[in-house]
C-alpha atoms as a PDB file:
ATOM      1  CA  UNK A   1     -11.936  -9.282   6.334  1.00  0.00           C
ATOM      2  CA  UNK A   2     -14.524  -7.115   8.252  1.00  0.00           C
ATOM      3  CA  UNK A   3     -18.231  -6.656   7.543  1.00  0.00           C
ATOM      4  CA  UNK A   4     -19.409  -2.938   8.097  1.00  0.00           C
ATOM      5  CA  UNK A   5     -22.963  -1.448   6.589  1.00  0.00           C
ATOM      6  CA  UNK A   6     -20.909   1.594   5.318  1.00  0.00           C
ATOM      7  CA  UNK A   7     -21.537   1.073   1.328  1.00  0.00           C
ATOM      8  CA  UNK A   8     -19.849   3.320  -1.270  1.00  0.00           C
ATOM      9  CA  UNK A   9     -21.504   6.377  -2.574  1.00  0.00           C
ATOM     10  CA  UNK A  10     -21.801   7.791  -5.916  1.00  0.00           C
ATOM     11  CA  UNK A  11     -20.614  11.080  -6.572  1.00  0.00           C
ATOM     12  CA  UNK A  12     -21.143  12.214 -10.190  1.00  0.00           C
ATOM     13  CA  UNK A  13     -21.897   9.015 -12.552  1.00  0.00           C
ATOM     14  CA  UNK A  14     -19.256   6.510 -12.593  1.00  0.00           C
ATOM     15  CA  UNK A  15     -17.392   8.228  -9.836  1.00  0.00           C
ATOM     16  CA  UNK A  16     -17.855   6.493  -6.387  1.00  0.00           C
ATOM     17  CA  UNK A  17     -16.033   7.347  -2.582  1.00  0.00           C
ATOM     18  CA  UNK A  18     -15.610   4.477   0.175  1.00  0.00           C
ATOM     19  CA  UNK A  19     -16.098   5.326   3.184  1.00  0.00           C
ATOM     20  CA  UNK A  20     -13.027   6.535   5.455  1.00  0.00           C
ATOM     21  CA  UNK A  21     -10.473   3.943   6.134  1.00  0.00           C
ATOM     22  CA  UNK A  22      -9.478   3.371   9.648  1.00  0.00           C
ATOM     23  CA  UNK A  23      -5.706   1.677   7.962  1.00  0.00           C
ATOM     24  CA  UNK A  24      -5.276   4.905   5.571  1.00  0.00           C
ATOM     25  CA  UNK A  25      -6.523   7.490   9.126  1.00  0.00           C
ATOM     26  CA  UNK A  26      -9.279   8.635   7.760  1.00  0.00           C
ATOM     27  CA  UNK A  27      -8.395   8.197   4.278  1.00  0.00           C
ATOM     28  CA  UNK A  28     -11.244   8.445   1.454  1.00  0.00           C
ATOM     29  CA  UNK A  29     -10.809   6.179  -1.397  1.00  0.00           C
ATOM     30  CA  UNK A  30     -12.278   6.588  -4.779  1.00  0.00           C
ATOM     31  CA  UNK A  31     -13.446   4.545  -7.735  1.00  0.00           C
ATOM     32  CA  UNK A  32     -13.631   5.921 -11.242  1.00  0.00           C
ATOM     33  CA  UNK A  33     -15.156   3.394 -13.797  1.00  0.00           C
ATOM     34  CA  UNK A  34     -14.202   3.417 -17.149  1.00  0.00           C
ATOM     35  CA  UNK A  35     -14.430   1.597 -20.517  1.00  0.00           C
ATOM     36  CA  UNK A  36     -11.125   1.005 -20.209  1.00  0.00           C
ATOM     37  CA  UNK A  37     -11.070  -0.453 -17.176  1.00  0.00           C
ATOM     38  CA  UNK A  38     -12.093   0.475 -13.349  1.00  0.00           C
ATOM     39  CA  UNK A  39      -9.416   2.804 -11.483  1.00  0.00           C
ATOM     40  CA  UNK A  40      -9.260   3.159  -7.769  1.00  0.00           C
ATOM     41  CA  UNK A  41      -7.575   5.479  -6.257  1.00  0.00           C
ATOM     42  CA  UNK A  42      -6.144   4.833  -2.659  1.00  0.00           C
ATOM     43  CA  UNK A  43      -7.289   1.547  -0.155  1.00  0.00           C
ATOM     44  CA  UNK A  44     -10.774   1.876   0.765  1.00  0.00           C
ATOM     45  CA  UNK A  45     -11.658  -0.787   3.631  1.00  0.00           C
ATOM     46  CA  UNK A  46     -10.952  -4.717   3.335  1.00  0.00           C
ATOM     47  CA  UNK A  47     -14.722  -5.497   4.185  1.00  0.00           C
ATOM     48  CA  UNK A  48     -17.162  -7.578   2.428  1.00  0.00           C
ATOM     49  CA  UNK A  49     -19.688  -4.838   1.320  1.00  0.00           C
ATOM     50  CA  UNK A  50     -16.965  -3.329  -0.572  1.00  0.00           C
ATOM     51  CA  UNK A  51     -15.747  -6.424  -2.422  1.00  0.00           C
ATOM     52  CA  UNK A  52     -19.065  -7.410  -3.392  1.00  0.00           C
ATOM     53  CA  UNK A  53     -19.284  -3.359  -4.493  1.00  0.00           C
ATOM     54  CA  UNK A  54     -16.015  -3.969  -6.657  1.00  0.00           C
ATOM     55  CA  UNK A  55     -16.974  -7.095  -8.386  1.00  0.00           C
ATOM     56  CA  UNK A  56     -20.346  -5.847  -9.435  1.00  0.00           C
ATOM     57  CA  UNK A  57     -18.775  -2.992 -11.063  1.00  0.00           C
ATOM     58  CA  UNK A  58     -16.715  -5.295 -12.939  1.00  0.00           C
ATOM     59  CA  UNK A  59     -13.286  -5.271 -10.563  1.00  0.00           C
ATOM     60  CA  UNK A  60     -10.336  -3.223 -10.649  1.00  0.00           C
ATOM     61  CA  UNK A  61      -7.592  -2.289 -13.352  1.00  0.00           C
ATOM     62  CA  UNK A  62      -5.322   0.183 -11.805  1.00  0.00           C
ATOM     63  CA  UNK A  63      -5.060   0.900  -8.195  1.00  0.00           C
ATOM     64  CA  UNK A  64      -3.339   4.470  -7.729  1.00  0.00           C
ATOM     65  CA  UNK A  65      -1.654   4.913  -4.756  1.00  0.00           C
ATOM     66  CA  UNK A  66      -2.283   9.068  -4.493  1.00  0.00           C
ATOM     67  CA  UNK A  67       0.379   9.488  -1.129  1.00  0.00           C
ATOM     68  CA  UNK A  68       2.341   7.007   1.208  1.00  0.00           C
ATOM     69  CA  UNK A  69      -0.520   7.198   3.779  1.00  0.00           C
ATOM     70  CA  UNK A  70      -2.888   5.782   1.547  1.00  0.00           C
ATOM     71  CA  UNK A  71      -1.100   3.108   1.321  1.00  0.00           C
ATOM     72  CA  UNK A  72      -3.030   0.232   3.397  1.00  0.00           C
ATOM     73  CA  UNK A  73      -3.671  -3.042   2.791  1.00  0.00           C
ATOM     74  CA  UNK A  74      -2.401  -2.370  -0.510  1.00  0.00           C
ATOM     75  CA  UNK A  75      -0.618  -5.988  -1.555  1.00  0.00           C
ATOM     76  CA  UNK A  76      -3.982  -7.567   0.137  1.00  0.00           C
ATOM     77  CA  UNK A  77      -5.754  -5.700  -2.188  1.00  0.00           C
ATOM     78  CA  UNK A  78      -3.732  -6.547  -5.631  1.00  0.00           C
ATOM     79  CA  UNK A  79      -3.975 -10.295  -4.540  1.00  0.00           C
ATOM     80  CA  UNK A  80      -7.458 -10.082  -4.379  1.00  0.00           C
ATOM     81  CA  UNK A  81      -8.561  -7.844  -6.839  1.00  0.00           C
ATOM     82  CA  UNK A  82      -5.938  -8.594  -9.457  1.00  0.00           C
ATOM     83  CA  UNK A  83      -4.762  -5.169 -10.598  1.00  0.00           C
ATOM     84  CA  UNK A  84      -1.969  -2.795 -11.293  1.00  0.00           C
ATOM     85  CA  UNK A  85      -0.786  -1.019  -8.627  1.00  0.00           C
ATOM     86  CA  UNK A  86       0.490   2.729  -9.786  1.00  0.00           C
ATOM     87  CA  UNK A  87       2.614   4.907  -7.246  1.00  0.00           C
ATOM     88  CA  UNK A  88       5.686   7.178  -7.891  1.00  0.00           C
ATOM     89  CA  UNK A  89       8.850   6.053  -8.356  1.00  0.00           C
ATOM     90  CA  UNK A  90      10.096   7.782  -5.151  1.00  0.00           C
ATOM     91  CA  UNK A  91       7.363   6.107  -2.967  1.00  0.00           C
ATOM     92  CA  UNK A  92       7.491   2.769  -5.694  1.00  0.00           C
ATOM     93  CA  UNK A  93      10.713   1.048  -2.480  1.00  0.00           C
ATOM     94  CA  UNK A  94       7.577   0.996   0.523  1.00  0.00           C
ATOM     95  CA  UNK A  95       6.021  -1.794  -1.422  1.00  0.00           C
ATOM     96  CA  UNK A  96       8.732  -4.083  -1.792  1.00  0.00           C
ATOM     97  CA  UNK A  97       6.945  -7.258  -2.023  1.00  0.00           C
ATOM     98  CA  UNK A  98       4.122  -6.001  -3.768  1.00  0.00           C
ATOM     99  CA  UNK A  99       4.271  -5.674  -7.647  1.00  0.00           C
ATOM    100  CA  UNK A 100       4.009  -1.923  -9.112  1.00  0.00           C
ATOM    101  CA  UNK A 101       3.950   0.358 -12.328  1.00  0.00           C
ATOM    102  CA  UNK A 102       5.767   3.538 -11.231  1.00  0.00           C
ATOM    103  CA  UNK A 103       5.610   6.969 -12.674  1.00  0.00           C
ATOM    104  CA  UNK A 104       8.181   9.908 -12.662  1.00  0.00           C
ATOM    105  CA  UNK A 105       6.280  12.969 -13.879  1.00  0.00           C
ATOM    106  CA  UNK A 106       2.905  11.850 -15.692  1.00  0.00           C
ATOM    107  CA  UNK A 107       1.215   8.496 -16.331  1.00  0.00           C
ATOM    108  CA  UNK A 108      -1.386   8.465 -18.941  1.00  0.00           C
ATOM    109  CA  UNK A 109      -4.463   5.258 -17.853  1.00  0.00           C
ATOM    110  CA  UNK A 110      -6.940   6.178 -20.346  1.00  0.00           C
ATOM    111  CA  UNK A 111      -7.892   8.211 -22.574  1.00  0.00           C
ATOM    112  CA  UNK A 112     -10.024   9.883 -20.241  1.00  0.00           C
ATOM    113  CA  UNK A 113      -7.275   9.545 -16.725  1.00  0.00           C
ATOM    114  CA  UNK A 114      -4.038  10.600 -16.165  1.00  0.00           C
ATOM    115  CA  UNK A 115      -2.117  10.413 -12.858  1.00  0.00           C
ATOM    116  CA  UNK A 116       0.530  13.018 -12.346  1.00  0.00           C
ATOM    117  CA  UNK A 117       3.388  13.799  -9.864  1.00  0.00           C
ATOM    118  CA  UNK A 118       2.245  16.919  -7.011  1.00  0.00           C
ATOM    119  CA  UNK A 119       5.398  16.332  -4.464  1.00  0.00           C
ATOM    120  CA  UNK A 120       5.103  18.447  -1.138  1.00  0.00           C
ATOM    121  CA  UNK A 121       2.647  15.953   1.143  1.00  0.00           C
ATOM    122  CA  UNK A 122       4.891  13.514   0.868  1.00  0.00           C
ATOM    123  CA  UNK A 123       7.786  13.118  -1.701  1.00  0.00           C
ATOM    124  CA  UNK A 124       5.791  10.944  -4.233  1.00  0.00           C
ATOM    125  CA  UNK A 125       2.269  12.594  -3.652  1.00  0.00           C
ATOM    126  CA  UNK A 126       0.455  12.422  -6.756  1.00  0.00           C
ATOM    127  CA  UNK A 127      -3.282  13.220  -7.977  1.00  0.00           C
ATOM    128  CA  UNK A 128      -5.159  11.316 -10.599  1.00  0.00           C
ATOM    129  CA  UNK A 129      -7.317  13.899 -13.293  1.00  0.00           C
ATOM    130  CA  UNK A 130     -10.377  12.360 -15.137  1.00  0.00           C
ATOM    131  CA  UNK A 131     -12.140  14.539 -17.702  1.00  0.00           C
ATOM    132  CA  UNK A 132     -15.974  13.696 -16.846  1.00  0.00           C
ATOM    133  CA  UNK A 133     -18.278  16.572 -15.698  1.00  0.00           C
ATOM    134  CA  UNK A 134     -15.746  19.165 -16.919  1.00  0.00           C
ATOM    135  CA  UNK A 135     -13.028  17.890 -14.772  1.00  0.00           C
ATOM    136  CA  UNK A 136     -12.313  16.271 -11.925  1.00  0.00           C
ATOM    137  CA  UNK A 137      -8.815  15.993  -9.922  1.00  0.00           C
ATOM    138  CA  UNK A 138      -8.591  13.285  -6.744  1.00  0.00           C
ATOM    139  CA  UNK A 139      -6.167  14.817  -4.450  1.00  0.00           C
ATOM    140  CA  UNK A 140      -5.297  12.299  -1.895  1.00  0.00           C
ATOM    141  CA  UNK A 141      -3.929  14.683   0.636  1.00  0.00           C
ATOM    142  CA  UNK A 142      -2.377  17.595  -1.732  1.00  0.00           C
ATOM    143  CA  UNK A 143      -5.240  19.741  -1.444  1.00  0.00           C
ATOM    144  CA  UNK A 144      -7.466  18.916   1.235  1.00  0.00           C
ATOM    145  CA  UNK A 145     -11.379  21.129   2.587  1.00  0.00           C
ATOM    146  CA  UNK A 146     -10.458  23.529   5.376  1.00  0.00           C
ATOM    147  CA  UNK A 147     -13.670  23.671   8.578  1.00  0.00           C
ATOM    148  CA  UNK A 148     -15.069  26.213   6.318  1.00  0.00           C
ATOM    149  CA  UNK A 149     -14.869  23.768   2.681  1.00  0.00           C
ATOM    150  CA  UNK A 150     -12.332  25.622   0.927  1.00  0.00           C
ATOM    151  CA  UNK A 151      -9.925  23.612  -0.833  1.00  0.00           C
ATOM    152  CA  UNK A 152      -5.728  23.962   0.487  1.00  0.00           C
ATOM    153  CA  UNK A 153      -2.815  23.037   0.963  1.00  0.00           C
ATOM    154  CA  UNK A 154      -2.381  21.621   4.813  1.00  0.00           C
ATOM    155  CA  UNK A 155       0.769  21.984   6.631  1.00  0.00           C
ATOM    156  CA  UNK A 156       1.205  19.219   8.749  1.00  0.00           C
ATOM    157  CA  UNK A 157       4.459  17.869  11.289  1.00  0.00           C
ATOM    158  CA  UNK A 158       4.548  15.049   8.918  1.00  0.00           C
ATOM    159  CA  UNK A 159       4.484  17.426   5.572  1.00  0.00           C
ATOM    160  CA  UNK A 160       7.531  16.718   3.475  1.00  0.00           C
ATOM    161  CA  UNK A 161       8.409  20.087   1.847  1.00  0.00           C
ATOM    162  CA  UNK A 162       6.065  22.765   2.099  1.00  0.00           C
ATOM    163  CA  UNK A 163       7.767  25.097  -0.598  1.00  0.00           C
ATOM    164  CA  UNK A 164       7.551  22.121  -3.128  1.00  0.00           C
ATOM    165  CA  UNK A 165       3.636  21.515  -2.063  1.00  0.00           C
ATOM    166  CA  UNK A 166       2.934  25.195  -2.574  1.00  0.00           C
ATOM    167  CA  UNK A 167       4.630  24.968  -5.990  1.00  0.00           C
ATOM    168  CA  UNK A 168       2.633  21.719  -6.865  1.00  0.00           C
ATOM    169  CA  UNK A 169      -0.736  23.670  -6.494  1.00  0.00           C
ATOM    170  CA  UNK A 170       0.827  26.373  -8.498  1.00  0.00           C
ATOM    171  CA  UNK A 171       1.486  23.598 -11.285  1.00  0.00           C
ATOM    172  CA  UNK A 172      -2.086  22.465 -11.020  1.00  0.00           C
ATOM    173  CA  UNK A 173      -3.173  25.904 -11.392  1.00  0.00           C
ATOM    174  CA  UNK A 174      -0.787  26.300 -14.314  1.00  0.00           C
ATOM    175  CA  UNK A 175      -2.065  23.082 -16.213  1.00  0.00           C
ATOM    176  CA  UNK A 176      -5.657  23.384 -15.678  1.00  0.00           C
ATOM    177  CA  UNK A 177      -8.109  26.417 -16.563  1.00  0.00           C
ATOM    178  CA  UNK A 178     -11.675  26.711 -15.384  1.00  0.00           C
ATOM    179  CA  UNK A 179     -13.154  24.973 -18.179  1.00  0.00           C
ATOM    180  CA  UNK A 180     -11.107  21.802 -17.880  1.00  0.00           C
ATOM    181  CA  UNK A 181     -10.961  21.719 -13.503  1.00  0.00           C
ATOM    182  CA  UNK A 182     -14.831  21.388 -11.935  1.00  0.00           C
ATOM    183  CA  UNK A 183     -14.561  19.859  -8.842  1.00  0.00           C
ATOM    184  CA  UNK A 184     -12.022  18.337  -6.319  1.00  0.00           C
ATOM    185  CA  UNK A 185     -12.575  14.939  -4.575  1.00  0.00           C
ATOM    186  CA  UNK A 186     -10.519  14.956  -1.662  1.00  0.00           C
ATOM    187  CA  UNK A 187      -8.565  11.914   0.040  1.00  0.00           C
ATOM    188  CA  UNK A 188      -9.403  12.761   3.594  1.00  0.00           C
ATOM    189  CA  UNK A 189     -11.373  15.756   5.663  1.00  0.00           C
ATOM    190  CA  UNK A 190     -14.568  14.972   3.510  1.00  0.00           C
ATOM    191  CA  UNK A 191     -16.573  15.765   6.898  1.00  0.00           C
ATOM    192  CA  UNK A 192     -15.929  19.370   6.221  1.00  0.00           C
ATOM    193  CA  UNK A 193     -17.746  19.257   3.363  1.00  0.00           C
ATOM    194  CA  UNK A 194     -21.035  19.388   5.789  1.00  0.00           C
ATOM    195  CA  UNK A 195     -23.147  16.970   2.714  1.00  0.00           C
ATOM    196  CA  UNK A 196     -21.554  18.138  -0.538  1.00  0.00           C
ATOM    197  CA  UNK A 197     -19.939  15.014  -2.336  1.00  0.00           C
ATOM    198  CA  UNK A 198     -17.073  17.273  -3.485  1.00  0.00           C
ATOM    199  CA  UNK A 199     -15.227  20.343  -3.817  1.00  0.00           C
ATOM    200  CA  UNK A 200     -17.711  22.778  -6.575  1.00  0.00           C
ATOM    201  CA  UNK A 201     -15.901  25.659  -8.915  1.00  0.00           C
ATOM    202  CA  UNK A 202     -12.490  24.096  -7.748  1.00  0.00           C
ATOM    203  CA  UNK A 203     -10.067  26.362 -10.430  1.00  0.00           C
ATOM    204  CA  UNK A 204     -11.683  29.522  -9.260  1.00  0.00           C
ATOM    205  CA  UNK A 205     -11.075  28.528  -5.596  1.00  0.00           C
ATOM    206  CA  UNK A 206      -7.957  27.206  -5.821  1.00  0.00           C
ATOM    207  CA  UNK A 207      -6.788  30.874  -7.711  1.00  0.00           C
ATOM    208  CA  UNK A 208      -8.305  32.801  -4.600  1.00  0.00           C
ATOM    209  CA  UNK A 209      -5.496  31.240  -2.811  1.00  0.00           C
ATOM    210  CA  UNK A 210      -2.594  33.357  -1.895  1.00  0.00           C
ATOM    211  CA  UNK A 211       0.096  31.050  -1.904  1.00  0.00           C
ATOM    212  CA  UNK A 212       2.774  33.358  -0.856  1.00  0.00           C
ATOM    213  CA  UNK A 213       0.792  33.774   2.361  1.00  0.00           C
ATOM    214  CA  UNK A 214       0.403  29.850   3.238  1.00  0.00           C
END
């Protein structure tokens, strides 16, 4: 395990980010803590800062895998932390030896988090919805900042259907409203958010997009 001074940083109360994992390229996990029990959402970093982090919060009860590349250390990670792990049922066969609870459309945590199925990164790219501060939607890689901080879709060589992605920000756009979406915590490119700690007025940005242009 390695040691590193990076610690975790609060974004909005009870909602932390890691700092970006070197095993997930660049990935940013997340930790939302709950009543219910603590959810994290992609690997952060194997080091000691953030294990001590994790057990003073009270540990880990789900740990939502948001996209294949955030993947990691992931079966380290249950062993030591002693949670469920929660991925898609389509991505569910990459961690064969690692115990999982897998979702096809929806998976309800809490009262208060929900995971749900956005395919179009990858086939079982997902993003995990928590209703503090008005709304708040982890992304993993779905929607990601642009160099200028606005929130989209990224085409990439590696991108598994671009039609279906486009249609998954469509359904986000469908299920949310501005009242219930605030702010977007995205799994990677957080340096383009130049200081902000996440994505502000997220419904009304993500309707300025013109999908049919991307």
């Amino acid at each position: 395990m390695a040691n590193s001074n990076k610690q975790p940083q609060i974004i909005f109360d009870r909602l932390w980010a890691f700092a970006p994992n070197r095993q997930t390229l660049g990935g940013t996990a997340y930790l939302i803590v709950e009543n219910y029990g603590n959810i994290l959402v992609d690997c952060p970093a194997r080091t000691l800062e953030n294990q001590s982090f994790l057990s003073k919060v009270g540990g880990v009860g789900w740990l939502v895998i948001t996209h294949r590349g955030g993947i990691g250390e992931v079966k380290s990670l249950q062993q030591q932390l002693g949670c469920d792990v929660v991925v898609q049922e389509q991505e569910a066969y990459l961690l064969p030896d690692c115990p999982t609870t897998s979702f096809a459309t929806e998976l309800i945590l809490t009262p208060q988090t929900k995971v749900f199925w956005t395919p179009g990164h990858s086939p079982g790219s997902a993003c995990v919805y928590n209703t503090a501060q008005a709304g708040i939607l982890c992304t993993g890689r779905h929607l990601l900042p642009n160099p200028e901080g606005q929130p989209t879709p990224l085409r990439t060589p590696k991108t598994f259907h671009w039609p279906r992605q486009l249609k998954s920000v469509q359904q986000i756009l469908d299920t949310f409203s501005p009242q219930t979406l605030t702010y977007l915590c995205p799994g990677a490119n957080t340096g383009f958010l130049r200081g902000e700690r996440a994505i502000a007025n997220a419904y009304e940005r993500l309707a300025r997009l013109d999908l049919e242009a991307l």
